[in-house]
PDB file of N, CA and C in Angstrom:
ATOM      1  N   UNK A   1     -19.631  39.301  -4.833  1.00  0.00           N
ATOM      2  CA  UNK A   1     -18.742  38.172  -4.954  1.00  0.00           C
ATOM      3  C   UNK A   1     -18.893  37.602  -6.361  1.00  0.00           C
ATOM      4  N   UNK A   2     -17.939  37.267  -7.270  1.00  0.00           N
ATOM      5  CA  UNK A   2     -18.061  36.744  -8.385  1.00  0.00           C
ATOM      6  C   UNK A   2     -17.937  35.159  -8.256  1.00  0.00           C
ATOM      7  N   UNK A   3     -18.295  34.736  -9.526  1.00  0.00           N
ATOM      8  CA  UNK A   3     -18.333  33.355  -9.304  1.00  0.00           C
ATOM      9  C   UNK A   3     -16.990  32.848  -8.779  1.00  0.00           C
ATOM     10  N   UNK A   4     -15.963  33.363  -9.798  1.00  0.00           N
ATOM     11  CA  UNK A   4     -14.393  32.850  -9.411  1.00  0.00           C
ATOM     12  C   UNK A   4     -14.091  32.967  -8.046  1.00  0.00           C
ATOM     13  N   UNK A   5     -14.852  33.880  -7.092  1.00  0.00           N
ATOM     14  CA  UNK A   5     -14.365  33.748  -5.537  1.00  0.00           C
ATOM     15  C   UNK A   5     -15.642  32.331  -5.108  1.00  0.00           C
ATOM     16  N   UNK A   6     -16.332  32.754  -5.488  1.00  0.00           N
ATOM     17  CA  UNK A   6     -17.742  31.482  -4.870  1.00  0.00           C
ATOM     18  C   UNK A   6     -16.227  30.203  -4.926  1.00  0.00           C
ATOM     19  N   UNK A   7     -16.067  29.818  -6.022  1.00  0.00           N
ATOM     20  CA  UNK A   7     -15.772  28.713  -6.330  1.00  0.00           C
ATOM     21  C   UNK A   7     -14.802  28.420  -5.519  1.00  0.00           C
ATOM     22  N   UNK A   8     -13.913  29.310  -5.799  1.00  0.00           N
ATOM     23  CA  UNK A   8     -12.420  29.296  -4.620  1.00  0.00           C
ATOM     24  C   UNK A   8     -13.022  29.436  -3.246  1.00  0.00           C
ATOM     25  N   UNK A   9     -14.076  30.292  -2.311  1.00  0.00           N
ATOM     26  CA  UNK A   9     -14.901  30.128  -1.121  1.00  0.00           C
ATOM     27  C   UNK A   9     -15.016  28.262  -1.163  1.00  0.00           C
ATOM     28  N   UNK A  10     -15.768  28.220  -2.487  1.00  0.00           N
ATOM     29  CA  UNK A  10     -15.963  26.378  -2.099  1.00  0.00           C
ATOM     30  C   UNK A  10     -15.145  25.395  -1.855  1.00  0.00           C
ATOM     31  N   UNK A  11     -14.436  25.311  -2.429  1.00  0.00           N
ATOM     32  CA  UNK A  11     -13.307  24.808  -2.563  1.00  0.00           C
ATOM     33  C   UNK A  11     -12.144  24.943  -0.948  1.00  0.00           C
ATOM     34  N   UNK A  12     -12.067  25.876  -0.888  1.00  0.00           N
ATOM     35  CA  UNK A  12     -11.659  26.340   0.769  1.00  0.00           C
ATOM     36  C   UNK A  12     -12.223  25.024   1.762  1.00  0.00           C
ATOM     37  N   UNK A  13     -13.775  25.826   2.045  1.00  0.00           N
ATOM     38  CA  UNK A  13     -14.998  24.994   2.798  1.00  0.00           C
ATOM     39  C   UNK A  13     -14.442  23.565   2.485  1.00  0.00           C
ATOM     40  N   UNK A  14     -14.315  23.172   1.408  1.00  0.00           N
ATOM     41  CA  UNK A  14     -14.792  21.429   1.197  1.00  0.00           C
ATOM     42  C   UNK A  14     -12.811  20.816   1.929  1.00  0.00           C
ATOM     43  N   UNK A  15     -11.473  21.536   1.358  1.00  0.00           N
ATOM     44  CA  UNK A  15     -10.630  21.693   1.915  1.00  0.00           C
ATOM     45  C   UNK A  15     -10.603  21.149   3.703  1.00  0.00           C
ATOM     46  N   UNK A  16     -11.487  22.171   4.419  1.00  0.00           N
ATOM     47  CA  UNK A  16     -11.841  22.798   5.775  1.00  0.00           C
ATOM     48  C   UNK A  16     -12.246  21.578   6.462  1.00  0.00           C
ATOM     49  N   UNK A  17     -13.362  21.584   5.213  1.00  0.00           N
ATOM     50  CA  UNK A  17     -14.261  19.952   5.637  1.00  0.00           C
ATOM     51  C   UNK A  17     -13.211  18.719   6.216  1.00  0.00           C
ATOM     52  N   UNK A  18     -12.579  18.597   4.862  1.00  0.00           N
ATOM     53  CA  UNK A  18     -11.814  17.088   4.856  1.00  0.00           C
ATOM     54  C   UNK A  18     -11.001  16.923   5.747  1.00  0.00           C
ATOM     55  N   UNK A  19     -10.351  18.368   6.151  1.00  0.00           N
ATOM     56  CA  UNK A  19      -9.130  18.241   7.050  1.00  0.00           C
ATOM     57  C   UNK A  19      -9.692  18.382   8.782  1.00  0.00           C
ATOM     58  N   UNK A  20     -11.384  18.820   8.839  1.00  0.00           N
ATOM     59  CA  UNK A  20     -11.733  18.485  10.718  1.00  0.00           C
ATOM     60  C   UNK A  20     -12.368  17.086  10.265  1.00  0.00           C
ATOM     61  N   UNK A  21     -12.682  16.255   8.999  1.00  0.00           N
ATOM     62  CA  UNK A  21     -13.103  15.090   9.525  1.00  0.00           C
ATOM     63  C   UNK A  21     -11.464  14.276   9.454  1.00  0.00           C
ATOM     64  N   UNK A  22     -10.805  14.216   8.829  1.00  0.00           N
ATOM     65  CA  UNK A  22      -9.817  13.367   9.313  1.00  0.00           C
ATOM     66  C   UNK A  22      -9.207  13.331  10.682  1.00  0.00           C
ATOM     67  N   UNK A  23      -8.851  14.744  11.372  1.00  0.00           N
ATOM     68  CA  UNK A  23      -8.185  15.160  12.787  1.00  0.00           C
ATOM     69  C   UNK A  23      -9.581  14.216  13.610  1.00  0.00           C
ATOM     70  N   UNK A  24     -10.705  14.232  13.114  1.00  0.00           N
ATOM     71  CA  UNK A  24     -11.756  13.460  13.888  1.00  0.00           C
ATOM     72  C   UNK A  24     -11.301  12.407  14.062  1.00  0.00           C
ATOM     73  N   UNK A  25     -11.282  11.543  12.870  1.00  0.00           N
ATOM     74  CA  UNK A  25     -10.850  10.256  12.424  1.00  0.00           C
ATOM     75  C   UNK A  25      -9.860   9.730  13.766  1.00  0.00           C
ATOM     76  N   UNK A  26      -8.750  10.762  13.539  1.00  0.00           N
ATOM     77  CA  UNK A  26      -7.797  10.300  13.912  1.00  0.00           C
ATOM     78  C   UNK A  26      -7.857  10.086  15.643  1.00  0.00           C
ATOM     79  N   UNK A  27      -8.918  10.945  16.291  1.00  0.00           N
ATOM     80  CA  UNK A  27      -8.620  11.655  17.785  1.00  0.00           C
ATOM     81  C   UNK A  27     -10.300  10.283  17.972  1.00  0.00           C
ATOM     82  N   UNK A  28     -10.707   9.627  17.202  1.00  0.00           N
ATOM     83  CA  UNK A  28     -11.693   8.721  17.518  1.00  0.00           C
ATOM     84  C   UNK A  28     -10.878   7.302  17.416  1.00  0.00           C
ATOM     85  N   UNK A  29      -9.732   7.353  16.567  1.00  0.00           N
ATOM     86  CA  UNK A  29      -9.054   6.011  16.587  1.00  0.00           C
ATOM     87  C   UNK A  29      -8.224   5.951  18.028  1.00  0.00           C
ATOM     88  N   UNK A  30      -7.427   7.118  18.067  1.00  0.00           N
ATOM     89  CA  UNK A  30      -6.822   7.366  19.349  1.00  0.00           C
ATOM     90  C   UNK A  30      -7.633   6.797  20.753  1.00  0.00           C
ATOM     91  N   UNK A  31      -9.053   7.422  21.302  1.00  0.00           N
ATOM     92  CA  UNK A  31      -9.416   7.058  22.206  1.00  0.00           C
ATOM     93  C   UNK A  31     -10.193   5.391  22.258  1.00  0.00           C
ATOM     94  N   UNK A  32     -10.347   5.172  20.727  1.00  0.00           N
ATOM     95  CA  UNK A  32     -10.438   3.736  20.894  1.00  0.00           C
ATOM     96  C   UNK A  32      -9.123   2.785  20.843  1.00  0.00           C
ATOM     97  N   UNK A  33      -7.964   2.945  20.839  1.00  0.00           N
ATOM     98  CA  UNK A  33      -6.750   2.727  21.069  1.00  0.00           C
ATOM     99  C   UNK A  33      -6.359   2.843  22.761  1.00  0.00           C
ATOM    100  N   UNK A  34      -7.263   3.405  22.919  1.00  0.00           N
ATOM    101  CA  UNK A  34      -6.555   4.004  24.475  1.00  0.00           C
ATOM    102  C   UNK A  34      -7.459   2.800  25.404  1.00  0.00           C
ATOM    103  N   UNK A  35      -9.203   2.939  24.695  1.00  0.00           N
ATOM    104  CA  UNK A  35     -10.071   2.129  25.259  1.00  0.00           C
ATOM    105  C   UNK A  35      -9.718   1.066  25.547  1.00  0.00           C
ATOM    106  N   UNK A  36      -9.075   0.429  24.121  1.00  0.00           N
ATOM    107  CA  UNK A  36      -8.612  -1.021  24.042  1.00  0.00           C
ATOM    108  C   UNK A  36      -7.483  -1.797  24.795  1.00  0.00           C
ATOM    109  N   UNK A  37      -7.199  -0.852  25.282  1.00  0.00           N
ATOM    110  CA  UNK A  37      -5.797  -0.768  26.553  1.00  0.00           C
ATOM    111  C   UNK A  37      -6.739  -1.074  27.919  1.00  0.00           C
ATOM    112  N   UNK A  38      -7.237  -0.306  27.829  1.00  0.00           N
ATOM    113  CA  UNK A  38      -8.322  -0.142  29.108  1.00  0.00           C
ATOM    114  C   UNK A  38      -9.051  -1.096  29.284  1.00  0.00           C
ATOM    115  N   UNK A  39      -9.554  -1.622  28.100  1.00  0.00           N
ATOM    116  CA  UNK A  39     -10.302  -3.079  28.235  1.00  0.00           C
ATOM    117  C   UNK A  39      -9.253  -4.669  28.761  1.00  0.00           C
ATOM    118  N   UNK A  40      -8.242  -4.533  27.848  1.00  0.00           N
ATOM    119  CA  UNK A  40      -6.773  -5.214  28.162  1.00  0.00           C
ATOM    120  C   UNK A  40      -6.579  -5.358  30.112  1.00  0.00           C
ATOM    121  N   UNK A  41      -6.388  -4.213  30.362  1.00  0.00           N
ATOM    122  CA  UNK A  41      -5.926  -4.223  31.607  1.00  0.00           C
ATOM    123  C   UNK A  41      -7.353  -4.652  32.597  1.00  0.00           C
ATOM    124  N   UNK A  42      -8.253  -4.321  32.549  1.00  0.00           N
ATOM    125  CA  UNK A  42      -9.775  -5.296  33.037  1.00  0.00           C
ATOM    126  C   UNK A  42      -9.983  -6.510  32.939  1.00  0.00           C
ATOM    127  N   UNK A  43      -9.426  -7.165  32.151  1.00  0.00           N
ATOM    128  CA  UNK A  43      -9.866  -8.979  31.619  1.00  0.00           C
ATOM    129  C   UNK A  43      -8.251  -9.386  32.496  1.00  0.00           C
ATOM    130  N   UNK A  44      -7.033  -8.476  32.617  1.00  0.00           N
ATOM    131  CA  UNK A  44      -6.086  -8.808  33.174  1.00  0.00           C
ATOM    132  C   UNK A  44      -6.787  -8.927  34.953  1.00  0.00           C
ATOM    133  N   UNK A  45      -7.014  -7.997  34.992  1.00  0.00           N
ATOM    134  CA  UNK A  45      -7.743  -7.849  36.518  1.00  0.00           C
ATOM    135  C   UNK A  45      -8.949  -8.850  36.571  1.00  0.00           C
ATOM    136  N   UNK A  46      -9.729  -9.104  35.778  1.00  0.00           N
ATOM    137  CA  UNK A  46     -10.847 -10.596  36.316  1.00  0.00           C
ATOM    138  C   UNK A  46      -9.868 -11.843  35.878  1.00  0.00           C
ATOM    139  N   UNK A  47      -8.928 -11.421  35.490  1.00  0.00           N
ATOM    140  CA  UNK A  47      -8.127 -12.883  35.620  1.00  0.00           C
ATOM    141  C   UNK A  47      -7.397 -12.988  36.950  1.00  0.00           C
ATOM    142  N   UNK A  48      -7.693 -11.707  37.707  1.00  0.00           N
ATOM    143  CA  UNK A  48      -5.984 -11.988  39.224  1.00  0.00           C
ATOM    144  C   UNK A  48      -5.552 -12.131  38.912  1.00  0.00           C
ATOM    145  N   UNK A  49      -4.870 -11.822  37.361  1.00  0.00           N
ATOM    146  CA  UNK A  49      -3.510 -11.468  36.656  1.00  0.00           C
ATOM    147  C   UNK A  49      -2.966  -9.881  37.124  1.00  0.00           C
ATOM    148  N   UNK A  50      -2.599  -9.686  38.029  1.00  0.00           N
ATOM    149  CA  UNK A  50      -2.338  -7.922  38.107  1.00  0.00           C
ATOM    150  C   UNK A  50      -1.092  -7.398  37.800  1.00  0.00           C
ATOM    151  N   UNK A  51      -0.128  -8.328  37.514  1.00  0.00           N
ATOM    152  CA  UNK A  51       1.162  -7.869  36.342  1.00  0.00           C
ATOM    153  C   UNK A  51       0.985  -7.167  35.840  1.00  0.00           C
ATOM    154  N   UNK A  52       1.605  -6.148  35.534  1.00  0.00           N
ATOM    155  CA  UNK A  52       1.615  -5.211  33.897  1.00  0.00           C
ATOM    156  C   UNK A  52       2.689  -5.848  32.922  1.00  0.00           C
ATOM    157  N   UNK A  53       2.678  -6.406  32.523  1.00  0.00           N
ATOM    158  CA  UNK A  53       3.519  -6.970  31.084  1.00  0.00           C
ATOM    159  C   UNK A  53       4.101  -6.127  29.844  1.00  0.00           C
ATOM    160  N   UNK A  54       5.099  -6.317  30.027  1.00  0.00           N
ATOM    161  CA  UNK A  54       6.066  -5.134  29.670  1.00  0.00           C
ATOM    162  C   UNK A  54       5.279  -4.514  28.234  1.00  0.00           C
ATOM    163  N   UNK A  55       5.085  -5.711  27.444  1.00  0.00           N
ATOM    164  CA  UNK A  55       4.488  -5.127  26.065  1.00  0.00           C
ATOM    165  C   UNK A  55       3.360  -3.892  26.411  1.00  0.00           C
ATOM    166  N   UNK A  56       2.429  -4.172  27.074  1.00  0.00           N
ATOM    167  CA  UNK A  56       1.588  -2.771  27.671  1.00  0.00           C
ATOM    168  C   UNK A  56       1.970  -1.935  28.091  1.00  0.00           C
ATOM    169  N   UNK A  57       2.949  -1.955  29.007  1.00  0.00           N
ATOM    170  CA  UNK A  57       4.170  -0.795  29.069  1.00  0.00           C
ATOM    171  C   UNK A  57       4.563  -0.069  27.834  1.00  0.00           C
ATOM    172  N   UNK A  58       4.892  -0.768  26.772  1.00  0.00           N
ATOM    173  CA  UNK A  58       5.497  -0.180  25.824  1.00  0.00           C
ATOM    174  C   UNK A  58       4.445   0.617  24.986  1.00  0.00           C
ATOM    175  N   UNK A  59       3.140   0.191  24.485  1.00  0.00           N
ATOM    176  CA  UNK A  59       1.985   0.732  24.468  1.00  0.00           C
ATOM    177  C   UNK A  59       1.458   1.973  24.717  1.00  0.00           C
ATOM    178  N   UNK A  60       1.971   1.455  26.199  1.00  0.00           N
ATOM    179  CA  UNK A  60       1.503   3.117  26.978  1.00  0.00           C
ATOM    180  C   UNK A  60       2.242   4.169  27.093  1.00  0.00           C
ATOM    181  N   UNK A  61       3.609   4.140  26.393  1.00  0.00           N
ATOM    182  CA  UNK A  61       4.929   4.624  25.868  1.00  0.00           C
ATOM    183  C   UNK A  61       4.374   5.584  24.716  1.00  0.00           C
ATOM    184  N   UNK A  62       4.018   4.266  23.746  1.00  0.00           N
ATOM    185  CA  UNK A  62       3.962   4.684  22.654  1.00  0.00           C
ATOM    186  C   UNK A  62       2.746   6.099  22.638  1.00  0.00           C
ATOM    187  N   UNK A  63       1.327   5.479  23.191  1.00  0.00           N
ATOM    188  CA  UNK A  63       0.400   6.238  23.508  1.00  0.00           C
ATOM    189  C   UNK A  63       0.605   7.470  23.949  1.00  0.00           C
ATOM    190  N   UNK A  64       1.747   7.804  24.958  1.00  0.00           N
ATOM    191  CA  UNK A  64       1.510   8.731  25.716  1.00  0.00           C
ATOM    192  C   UNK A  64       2.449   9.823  24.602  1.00  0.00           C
ATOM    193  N   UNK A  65       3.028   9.332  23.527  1.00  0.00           N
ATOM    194  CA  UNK A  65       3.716   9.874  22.777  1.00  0.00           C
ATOM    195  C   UNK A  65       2.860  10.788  21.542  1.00  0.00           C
ATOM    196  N   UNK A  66       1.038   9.718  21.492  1.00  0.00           N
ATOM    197  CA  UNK A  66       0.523  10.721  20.440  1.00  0.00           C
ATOM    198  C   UNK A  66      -0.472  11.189  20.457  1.00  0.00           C
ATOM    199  N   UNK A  67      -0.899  10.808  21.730  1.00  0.00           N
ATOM    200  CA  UNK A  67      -2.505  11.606  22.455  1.00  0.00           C
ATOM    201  C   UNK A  67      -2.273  12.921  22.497  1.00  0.00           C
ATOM    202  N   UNK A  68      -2.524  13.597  22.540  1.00  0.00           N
ATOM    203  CA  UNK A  68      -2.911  15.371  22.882  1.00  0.00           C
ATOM    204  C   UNK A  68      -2.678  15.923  24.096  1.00  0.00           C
ATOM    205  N   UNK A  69      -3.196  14.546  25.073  1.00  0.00           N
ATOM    206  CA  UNK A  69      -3.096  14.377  26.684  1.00  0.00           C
ATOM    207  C   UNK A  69      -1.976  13.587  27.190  1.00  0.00           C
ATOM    208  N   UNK A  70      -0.907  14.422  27.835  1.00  0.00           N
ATOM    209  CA  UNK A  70      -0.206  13.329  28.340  1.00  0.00           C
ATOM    210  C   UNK A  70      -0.700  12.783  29.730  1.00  0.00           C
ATOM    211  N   UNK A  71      -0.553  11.117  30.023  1.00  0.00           N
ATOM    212  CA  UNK A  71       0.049  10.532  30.721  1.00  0.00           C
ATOM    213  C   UNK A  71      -0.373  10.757  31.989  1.00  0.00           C
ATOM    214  N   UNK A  72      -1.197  11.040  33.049  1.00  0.00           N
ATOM    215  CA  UNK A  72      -0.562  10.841  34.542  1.00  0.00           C
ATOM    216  C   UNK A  72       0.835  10.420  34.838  1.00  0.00           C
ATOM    217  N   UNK A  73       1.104  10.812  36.094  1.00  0.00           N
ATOM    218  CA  UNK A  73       2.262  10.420  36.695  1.00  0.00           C
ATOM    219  C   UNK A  73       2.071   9.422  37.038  1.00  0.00           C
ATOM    220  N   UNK A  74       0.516   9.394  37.610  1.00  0.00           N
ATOM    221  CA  UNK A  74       0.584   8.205  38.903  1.00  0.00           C
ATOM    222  C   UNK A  74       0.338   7.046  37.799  1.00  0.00           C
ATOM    223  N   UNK A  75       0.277   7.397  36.405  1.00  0.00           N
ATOM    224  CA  UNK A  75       0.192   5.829  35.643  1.00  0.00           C
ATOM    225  C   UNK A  75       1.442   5.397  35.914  1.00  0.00           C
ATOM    226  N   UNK A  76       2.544   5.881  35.547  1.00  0.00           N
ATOM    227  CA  UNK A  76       3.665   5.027  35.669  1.00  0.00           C
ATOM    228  C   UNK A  76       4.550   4.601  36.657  1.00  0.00           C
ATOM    229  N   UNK A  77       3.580   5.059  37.755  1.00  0.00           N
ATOM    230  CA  UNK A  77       3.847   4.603  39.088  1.00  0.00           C
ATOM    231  C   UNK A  77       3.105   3.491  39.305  1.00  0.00           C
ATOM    232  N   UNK A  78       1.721   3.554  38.908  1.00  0.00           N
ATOM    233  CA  UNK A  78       1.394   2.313  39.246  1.00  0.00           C
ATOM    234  C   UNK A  78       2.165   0.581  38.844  1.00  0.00           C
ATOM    235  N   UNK A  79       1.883   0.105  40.078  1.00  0.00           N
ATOM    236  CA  UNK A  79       2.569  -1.292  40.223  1.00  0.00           C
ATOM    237  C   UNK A  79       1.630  -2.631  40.011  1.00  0.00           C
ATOM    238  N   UNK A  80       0.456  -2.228  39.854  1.00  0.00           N
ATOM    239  CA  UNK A  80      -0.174  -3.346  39.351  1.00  0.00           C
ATOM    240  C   UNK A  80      -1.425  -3.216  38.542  1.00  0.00           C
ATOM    241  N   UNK A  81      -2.267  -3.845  38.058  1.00  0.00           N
ATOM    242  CA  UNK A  81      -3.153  -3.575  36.694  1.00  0.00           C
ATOM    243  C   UNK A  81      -4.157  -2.771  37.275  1.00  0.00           C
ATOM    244  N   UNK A  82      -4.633  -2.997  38.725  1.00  0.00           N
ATOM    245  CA  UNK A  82      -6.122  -2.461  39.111  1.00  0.00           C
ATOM    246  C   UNK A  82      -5.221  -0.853  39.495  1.00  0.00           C
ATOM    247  N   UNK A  83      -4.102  -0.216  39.957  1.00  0.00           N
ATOM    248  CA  UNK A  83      -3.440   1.077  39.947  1.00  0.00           C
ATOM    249  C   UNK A  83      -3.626   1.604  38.377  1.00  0.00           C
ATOM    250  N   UNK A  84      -2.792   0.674  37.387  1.00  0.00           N
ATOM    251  CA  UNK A  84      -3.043   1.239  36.272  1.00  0.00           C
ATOM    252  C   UNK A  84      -4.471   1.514  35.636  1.00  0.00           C
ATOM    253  N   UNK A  85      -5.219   0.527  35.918  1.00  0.00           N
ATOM    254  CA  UNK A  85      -6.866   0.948  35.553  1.00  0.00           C
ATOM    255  C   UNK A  85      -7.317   2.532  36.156  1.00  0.00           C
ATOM    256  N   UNK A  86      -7.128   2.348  37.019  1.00  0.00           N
ATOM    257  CA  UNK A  86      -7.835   3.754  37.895  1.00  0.00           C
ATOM    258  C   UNK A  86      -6.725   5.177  36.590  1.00  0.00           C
ATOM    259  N   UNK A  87      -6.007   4.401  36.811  1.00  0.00           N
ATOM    260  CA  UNK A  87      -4.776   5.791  36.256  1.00  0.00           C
ATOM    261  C   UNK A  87      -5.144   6.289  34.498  1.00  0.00           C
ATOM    262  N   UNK A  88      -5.212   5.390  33.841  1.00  0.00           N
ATOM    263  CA  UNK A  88      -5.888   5.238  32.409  1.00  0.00           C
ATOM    264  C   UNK A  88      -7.254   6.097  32.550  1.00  0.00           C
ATOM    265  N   UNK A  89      -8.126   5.135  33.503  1.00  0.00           N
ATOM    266  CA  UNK A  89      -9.378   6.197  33.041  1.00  0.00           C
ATOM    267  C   UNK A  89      -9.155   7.858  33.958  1.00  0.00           C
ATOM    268  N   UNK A  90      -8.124   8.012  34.407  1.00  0.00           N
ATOM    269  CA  UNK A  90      -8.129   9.802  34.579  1.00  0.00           C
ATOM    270  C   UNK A  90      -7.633  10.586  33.172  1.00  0.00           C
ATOM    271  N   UNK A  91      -6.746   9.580  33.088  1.00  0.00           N
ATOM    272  CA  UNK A  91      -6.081  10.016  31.823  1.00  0.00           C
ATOM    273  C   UNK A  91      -7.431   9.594  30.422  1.00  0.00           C
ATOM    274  N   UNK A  92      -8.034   8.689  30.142  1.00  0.00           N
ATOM    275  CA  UNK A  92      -8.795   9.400  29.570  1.00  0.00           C
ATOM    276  C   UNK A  92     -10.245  10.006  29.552  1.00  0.00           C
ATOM    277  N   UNK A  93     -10.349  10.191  30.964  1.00  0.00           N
ATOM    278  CA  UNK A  93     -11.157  11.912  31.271  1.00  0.00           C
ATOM    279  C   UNK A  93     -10.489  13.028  30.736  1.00  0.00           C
ATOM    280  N   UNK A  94      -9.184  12.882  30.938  1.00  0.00           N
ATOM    281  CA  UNK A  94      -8.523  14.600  30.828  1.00  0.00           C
ATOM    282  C   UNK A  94      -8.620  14.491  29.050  1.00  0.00           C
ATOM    283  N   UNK A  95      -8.236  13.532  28.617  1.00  0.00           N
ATOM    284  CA  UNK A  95      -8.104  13.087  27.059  1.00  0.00           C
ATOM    285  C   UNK A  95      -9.851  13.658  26.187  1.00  0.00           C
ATOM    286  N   UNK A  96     -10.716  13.337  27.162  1.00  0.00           N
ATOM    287  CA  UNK A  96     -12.051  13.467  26.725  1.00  0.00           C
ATOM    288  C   UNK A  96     -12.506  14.956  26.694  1.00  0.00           C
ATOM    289  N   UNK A  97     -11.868  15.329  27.873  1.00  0.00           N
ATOM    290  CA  UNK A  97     -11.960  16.763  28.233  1.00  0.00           C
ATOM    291  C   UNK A  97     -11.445  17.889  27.009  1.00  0.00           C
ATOM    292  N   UNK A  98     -10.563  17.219  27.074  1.00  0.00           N
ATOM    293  CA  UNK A  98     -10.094  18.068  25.332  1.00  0.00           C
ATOM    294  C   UNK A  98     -10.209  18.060  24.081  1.00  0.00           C
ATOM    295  N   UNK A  99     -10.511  16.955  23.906  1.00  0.00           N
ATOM    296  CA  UNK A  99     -11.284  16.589  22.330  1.00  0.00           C
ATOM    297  C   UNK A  99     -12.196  16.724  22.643  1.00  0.00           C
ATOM    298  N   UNK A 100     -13.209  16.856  23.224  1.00  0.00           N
ATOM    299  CA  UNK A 100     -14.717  17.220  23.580  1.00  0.00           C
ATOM    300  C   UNK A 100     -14.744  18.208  25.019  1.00  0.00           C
ATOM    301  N   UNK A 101     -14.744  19.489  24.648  1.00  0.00           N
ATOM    302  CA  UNK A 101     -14.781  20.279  25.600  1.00  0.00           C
ATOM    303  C   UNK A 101     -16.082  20.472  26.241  1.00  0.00           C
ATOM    304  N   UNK A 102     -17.060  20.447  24.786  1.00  0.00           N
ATOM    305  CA  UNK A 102     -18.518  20.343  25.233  1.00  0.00           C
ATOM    306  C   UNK A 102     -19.099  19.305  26.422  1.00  0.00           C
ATOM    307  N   UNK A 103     -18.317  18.171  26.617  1.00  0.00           N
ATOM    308  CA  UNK A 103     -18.666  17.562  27.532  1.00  0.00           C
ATOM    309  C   UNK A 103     -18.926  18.070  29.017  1.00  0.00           C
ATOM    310  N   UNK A 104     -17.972  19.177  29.574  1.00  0.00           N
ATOM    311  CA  UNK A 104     -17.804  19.495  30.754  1.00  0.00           C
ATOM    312  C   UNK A 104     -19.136  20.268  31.076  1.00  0.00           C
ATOM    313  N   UNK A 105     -20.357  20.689  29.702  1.00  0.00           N
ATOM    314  CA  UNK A 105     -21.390  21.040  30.670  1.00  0.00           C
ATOM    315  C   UNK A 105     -22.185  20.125  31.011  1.00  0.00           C
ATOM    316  N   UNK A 106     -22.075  18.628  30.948  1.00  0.00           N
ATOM    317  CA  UNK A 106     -22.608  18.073  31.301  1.00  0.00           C
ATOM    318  C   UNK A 106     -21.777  17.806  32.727  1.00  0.00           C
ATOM    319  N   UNK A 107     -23.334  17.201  33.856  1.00  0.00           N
ATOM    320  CA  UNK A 107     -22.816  17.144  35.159  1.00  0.00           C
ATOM    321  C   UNK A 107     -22.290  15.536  35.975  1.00  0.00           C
ATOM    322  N   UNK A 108     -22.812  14.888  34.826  1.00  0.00           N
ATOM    323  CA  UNK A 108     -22.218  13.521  35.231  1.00  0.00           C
ATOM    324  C   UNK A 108     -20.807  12.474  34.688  1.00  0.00           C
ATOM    325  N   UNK A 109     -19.705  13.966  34.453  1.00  0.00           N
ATOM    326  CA  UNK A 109     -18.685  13.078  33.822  1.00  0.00           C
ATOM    327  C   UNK A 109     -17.237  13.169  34.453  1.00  0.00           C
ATOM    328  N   UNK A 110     -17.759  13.638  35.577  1.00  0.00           N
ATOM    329  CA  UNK A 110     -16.436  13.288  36.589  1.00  0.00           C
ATOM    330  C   UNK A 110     -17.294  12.403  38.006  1.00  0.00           C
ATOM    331  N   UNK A 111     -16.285  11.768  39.017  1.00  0.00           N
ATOM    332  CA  UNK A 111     -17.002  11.158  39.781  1.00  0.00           C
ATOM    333  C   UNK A 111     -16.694  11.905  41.144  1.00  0.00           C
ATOM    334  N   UNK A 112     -16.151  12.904  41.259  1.00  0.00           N
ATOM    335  CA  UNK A 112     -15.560  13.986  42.297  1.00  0.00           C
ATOM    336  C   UNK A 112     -16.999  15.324  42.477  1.00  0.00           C
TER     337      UNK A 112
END
């Protein structure tokens, strides 16, 4: 290998680098986006607020538009916040499941 490939090899690598830490970046903002929904709809539920309010609707629109994972069905069936809670965290199990595949050898991350 001559230097002129080393360099271009490096250059590649550092390329390689930048572009799995950003897709990181991005798939760590995502599930804390998703979290923050999830937290939303919990403080709605210790309030006996169990409305879904349209703006979270729209949210979960938007969301289901740039996750990797779409959506349950039964989310947008659900009719009130403690349905949508349960429905969110399947959806992001399946969400977890795929950005971290490594997870599934562990034995405590489904509750089935």
């Amino acid at each position: 290998m001559s230097i002129q490939d080393a360099i271009v090899e490096m250059d590649t690598a550092k390329e390689r680098a930048a572009r799995v830490k950003r897709q990181r970046r991005l798939r760590v903002a995502q599930v804390q986006r998703l979290e923050q929904l999830l937290e939303d709809v919990e403080t709605r539920n210790l309030q006996r607020d169990r409305q879904v309010p349209t703006e979270m609707w729209r949210e979960l629109v938007e969301l289901d538009g740039l996750l990797p994972v779409r959506a349950p069905k039964r989310l947008w069936e659900a009719r009130n916040t403690a349905r949508l809670h349960d429905a969110i965290l399947d959806w992001e199990g399946d969400l977890l499941d795929q950005l971290t595949p490594h997870r599934r050898d562990y034995t405590d991350t489904r509750d089935d």
